[in-house]
C-alpha atoms as a PDB file:
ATOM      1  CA  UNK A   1      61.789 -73.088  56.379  1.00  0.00           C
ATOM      2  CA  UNK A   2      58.245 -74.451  55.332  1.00  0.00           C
ATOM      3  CA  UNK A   3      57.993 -71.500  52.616  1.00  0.00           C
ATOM      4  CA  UNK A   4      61.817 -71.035  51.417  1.00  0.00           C
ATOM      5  CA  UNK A   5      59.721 -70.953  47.345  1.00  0.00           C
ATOM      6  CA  UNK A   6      58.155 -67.661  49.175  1.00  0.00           C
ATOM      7  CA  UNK A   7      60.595 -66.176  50.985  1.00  0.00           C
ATOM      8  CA  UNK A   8      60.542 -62.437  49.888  1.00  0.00           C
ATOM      9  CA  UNK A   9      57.615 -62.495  47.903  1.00  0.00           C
ATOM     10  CA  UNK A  10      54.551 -60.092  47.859  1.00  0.00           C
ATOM     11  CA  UNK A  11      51.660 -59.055  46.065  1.00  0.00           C
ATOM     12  CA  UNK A  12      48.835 -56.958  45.454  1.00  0.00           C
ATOM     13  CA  UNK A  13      45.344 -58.409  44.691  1.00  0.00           C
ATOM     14  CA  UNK A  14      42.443 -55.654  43.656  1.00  0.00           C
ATOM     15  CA  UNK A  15      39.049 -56.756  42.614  1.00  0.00           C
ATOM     16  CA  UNK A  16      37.295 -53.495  41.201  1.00  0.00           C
ATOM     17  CA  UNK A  17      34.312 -52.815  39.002  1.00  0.00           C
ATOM     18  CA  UNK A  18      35.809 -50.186  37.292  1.00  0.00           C
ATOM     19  CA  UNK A  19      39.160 -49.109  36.561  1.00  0.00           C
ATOM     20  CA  UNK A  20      40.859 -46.124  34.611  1.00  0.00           C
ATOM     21  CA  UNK A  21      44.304 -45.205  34.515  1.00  0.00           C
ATOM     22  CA  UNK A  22      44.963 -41.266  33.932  1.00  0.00           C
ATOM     23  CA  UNK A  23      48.622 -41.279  34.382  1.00  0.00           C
ATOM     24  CA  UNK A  24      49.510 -44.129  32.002  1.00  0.00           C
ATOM     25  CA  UNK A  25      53.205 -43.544  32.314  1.00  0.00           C
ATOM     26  CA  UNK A  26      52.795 -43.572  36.096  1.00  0.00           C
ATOM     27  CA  UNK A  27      51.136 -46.660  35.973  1.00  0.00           C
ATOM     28  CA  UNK A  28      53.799 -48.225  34.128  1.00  0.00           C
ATOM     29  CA  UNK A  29      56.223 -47.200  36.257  1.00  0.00           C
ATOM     30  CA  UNK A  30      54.596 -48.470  39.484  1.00  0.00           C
ATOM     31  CA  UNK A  31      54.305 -51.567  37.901  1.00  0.00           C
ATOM     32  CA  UNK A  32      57.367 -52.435  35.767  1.00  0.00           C
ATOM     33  CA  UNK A  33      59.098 -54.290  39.186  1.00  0.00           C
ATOM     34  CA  UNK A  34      56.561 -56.719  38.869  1.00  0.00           C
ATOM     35  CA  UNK A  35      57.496 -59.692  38.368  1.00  0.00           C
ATOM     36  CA  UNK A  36      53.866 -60.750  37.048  1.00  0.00           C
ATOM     37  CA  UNK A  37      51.078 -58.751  36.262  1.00  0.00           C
ATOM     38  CA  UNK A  38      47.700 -59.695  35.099  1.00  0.00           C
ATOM     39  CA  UNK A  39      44.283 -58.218  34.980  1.00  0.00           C
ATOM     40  CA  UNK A  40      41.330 -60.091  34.208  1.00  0.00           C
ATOM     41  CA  UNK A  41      36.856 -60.154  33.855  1.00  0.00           C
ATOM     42  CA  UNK A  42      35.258 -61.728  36.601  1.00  0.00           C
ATOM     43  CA  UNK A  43      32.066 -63.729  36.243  1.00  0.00           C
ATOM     44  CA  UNK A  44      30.398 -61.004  38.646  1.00  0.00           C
ATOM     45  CA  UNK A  45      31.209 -58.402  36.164  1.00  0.00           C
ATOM     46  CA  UNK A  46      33.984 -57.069  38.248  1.00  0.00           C
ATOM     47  CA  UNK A  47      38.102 -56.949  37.318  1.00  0.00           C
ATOM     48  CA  UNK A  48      40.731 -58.704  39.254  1.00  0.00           C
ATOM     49  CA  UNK A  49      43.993 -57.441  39.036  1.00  0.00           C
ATOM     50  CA  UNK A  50      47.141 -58.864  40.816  1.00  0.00           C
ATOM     51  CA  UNK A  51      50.545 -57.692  40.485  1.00  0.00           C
ATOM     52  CA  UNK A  52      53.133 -59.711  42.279  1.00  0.00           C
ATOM     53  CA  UNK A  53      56.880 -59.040  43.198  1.00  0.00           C
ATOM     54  CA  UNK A  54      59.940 -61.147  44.117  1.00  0.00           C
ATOM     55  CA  UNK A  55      62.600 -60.425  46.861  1.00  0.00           C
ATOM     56  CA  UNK A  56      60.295 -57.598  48.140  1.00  0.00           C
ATOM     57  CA  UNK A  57      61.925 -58.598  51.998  1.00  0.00           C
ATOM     58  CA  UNK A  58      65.068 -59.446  53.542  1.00  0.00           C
ATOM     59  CA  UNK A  59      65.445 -62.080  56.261  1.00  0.00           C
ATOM     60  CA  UNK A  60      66.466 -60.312  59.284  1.00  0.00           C
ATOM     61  CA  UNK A  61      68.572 -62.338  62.383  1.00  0.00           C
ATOM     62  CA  UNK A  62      67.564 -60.245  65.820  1.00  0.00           C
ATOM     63  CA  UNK A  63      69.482 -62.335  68.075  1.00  0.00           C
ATOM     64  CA  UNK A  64      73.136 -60.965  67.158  1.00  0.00           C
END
């Protein structure tokens, strides 16, 4: 496979201008799987936030 490295993988990419988290123990919790998570300024004034996961999917053989 040309992507074995990704196999599995996922992730979630927001770009926002404004962000508040109410729940803060919710928000922890949806995002302690993570593998990574990182939230940064954007030049435009906007925040990018990306939270990434391994071995999110299973490979799957159809032909048995």
């Amino acid at each position: 496979m040309d992507n074995e490295l990704f196999l599995g993988n996922g992730s979630i990419e927001i770009e926002t201008d404004e962000l508040e988290v109410k729940n803060i123990d919710e928000f922890i919790s949806a995002i302690k799987p993570a593998q990574n998570f990182e939230i940064h300024p954007l030049l435009n004034g906007n925040l990018s936030m990306s939270i990434c996961f391994k071995d999110l999917t299973k490979e799957v053989n159809l032909t048995e």
